[in-house]
C-alpha atoms as a PDB file:
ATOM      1  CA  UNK A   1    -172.008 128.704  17.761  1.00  0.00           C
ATOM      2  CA  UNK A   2    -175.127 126.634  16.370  1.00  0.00           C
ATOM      3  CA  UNK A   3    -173.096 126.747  12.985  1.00  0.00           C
ATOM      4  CA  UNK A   4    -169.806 125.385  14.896  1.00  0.00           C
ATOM      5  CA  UNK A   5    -172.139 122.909  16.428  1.00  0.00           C
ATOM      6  CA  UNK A   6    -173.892 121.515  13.245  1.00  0.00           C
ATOM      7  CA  UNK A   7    -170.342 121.272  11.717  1.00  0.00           C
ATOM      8  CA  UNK A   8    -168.188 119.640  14.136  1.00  0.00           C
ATOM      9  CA  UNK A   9    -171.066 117.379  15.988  1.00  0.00           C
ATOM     10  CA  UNK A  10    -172.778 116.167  12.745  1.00  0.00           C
ATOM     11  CA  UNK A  11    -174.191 112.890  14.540  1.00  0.00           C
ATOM     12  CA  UNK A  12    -176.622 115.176  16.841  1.00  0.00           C
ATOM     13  CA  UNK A  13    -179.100 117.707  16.180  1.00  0.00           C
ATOM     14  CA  UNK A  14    -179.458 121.449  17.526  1.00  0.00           C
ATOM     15  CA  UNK A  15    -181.905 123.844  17.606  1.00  0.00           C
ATOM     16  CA  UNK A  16    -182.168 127.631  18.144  1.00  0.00           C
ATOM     17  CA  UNK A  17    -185.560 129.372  18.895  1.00  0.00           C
ATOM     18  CA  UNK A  18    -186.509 132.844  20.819  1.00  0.00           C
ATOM     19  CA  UNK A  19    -188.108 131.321  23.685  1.00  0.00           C
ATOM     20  CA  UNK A  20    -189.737 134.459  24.487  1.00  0.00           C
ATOM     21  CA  UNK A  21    -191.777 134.500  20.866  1.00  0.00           C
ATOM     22  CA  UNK A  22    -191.442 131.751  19.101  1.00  0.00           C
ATOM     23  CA  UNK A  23    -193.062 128.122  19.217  1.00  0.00           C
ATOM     24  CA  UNK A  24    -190.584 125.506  19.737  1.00  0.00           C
ATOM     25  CA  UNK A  25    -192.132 124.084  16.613  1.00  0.00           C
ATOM     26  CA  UNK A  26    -189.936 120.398  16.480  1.00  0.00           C
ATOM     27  CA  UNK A  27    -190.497 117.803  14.063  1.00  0.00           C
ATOM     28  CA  UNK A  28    -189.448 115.000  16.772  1.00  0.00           C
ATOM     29  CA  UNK A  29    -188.849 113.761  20.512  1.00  0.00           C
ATOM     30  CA  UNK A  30    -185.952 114.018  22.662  1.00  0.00           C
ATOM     31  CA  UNK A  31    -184.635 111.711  25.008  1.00  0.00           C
ATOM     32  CA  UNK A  32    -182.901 115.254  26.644  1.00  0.00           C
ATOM     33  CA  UNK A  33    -183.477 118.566  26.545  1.00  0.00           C
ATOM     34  CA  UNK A  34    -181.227 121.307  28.065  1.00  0.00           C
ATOM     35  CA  UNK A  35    -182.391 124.703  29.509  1.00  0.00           C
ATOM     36  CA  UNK A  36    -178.873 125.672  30.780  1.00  0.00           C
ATOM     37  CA  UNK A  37    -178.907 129.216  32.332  1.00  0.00           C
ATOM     38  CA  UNK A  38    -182.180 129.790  30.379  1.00  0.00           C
ATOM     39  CA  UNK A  39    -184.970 129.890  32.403  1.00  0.00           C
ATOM     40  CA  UNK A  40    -184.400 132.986  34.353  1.00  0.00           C
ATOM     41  CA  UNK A  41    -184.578 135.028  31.430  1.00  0.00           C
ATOM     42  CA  UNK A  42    -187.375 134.582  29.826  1.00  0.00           C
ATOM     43  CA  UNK A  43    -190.600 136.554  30.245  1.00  0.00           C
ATOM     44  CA  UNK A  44    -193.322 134.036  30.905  1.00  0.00           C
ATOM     45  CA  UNK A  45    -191.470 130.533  31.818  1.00  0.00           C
ATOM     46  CA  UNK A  46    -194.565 128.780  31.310  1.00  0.00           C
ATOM     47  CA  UNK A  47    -195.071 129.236  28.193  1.00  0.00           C
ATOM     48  CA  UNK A  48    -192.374 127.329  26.793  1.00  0.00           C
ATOM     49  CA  UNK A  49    -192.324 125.235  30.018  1.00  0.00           C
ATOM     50  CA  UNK A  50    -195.818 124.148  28.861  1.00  0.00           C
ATOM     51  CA  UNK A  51    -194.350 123.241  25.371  1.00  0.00           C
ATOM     52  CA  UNK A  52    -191.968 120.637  26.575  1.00  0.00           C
ATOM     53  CA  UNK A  53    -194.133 117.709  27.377  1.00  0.00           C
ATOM     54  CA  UNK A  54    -194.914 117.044  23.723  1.00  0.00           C
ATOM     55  CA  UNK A  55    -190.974 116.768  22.571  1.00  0.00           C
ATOM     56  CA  UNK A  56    -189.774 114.558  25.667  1.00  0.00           C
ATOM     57  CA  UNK A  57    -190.098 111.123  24.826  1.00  0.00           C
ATOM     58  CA  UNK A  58    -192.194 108.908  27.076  1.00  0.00           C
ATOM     59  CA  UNK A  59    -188.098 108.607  29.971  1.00  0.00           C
ATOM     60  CA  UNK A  60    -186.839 111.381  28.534  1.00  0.00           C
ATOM     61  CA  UNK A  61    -185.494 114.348  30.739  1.00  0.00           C
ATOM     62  CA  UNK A  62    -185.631 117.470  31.190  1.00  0.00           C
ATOM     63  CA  UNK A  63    -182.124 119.615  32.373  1.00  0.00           C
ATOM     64  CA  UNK A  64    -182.747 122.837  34.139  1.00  0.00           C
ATOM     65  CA  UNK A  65    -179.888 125.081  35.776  1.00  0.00           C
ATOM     66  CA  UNK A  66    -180.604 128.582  37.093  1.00  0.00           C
ATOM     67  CA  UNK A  67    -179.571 130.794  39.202  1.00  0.00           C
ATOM     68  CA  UNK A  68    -180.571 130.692  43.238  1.00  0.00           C
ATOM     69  CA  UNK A  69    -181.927 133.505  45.302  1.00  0.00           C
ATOM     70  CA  UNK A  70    -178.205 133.366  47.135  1.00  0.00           C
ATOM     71  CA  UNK A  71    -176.700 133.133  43.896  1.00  0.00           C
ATOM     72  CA  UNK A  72    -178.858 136.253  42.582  1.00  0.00           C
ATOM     73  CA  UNK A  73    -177.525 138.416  45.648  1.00  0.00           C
ATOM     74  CA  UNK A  74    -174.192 137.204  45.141  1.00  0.00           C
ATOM     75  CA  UNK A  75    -174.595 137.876  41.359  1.00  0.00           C
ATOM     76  CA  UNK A  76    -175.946 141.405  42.388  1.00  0.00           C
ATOM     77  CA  UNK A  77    -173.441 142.667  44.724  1.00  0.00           C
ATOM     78  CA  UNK A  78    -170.487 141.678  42.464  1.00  0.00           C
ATOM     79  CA  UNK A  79    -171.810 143.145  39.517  1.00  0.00           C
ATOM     80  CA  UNK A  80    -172.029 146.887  41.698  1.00  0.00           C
ATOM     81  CA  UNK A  81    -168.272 146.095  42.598  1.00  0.00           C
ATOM     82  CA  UNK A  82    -167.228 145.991  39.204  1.00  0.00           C
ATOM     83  CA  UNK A  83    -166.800 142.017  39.384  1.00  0.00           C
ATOM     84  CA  UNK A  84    -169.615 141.356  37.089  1.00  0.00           C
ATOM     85  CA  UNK A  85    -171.832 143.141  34.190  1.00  0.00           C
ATOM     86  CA  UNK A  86    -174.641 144.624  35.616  1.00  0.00           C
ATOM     87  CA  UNK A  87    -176.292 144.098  31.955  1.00  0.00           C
ATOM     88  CA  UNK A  88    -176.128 141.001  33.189  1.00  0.00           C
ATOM     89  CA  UNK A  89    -177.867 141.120  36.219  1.00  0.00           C
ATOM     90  CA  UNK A  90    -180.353 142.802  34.324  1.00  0.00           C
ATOM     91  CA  UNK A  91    -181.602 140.266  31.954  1.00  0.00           C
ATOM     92  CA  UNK A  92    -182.412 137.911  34.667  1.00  0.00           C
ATOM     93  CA  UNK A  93    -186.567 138.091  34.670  1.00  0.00           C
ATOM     94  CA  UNK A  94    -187.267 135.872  37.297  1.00  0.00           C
ATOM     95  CA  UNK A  95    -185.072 134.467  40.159  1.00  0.00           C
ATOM     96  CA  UNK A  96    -186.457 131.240  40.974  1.00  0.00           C
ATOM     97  CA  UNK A  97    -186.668 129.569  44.479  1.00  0.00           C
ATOM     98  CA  UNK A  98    -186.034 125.771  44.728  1.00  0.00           C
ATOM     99  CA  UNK A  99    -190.042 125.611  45.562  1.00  0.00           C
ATOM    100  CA  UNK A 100    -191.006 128.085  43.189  1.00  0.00           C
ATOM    101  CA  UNK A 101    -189.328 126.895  39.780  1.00  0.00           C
ATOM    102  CA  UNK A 102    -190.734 123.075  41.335  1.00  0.00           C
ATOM    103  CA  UNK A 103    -194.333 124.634  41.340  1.00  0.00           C
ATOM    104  CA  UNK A 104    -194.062 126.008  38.036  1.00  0.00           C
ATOM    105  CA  UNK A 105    -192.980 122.786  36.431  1.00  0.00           C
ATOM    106  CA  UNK A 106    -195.575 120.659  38.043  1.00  0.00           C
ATOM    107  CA  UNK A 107    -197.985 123.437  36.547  1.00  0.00           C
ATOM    108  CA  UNK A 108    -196.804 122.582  33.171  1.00  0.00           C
ATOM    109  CA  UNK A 109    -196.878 118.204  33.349  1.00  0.00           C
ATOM    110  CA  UNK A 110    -193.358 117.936  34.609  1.00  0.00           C
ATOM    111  CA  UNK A 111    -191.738 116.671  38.336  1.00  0.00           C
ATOM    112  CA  UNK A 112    -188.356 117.062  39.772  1.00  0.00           C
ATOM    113  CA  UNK A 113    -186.511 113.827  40.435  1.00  0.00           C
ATOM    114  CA  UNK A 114    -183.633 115.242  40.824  1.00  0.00           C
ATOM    115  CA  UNK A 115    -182.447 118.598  42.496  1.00  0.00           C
ATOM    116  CA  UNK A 116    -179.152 120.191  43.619  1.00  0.00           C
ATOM    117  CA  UNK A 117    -177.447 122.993  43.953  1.00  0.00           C
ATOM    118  CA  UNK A 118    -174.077 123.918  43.002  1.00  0.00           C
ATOM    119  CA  UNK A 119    -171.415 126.686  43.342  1.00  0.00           C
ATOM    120  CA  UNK A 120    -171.540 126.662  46.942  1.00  0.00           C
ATOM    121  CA  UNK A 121    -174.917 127.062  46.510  1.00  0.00           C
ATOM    122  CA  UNK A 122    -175.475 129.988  44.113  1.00  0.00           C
ATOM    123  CA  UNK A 123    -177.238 127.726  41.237  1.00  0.00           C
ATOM    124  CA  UNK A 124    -179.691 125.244  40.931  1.00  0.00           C
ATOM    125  CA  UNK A 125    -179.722 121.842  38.862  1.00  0.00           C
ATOM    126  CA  UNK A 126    -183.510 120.624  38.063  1.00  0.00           C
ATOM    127  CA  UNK A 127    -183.817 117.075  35.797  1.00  0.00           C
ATOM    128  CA  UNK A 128    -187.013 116.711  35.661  1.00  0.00           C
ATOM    129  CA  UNK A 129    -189.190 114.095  33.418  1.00  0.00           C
ATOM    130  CA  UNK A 130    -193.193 113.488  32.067  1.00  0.00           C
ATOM    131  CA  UNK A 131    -195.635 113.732  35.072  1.00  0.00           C
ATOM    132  CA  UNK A 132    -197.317 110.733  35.785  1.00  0.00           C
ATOM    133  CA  UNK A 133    -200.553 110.805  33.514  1.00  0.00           C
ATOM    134  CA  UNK A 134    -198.732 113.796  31.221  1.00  0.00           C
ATOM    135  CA  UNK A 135    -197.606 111.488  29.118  1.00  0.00           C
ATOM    136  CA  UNK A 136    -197.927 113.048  25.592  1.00  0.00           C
END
């Protein structure tokens, strides 16, 4: 996919990392950064939520979606009916509440100014930008 990307978008720029053990390591800024269905799989969140600050520009934003708690019991029950993989289930380290992924953010220089959730409520959109005084 990231070679598919490089070769059919070649006016933007993509990265791949292992947020779980490597340093994000960028040479630049971004005016957006995506954590799509991300978040809830890593081991320790902060650590790469705490990397983040220094690659957002001064507006840039910060895209979060992850699963709910409804979403995670929705998620679980299919996935013992056969309507989803349970490997997939499995992955997922940390279910986030709407209070407890904002908490965890705000620990690492970022706020929420915007949240929502989606799929009749079974995910969560965060876009989230600098703290005030976090500017890096």
């Amino acid at each position: 996919m990231l070679r598919w990307l490089r070769e059919n978008r070649p006016g933007h720029e993509f990265h791949q990392r292992d947020l779980d053990k490597d340093e994000l390591a960028l040479e630049r800024q971004f005016d957006t950064i995506l954590m799509l269905a991300v978040i809830e799989h890593l081991k320790e969140p902060d650590r790469i939520l705490a990397q983040i600050p220094r690659y957002l520009k001064p507006n840039g934003k910060l895209l979060i979606t992850t699963p709910s708690p409804w979403g995670d019991v929705i998620h679980r029950t299919g996935a013992r009916i056969g309507l989803f993989y349970m490997d997939a289930v499995r992955q997922h380290q940390t279910i986030f509440t709407h209070d407890g992924l904002r908490a965890c953010l705000e620990r690492n220089g970022l706020s929420t100014i915007y949240y929502n959730s989606f799929l009749l409520g079974g995910n969560q959109l965060f876009v989230c930008q600098l703290s005030a005084g976090c500017e890096q």
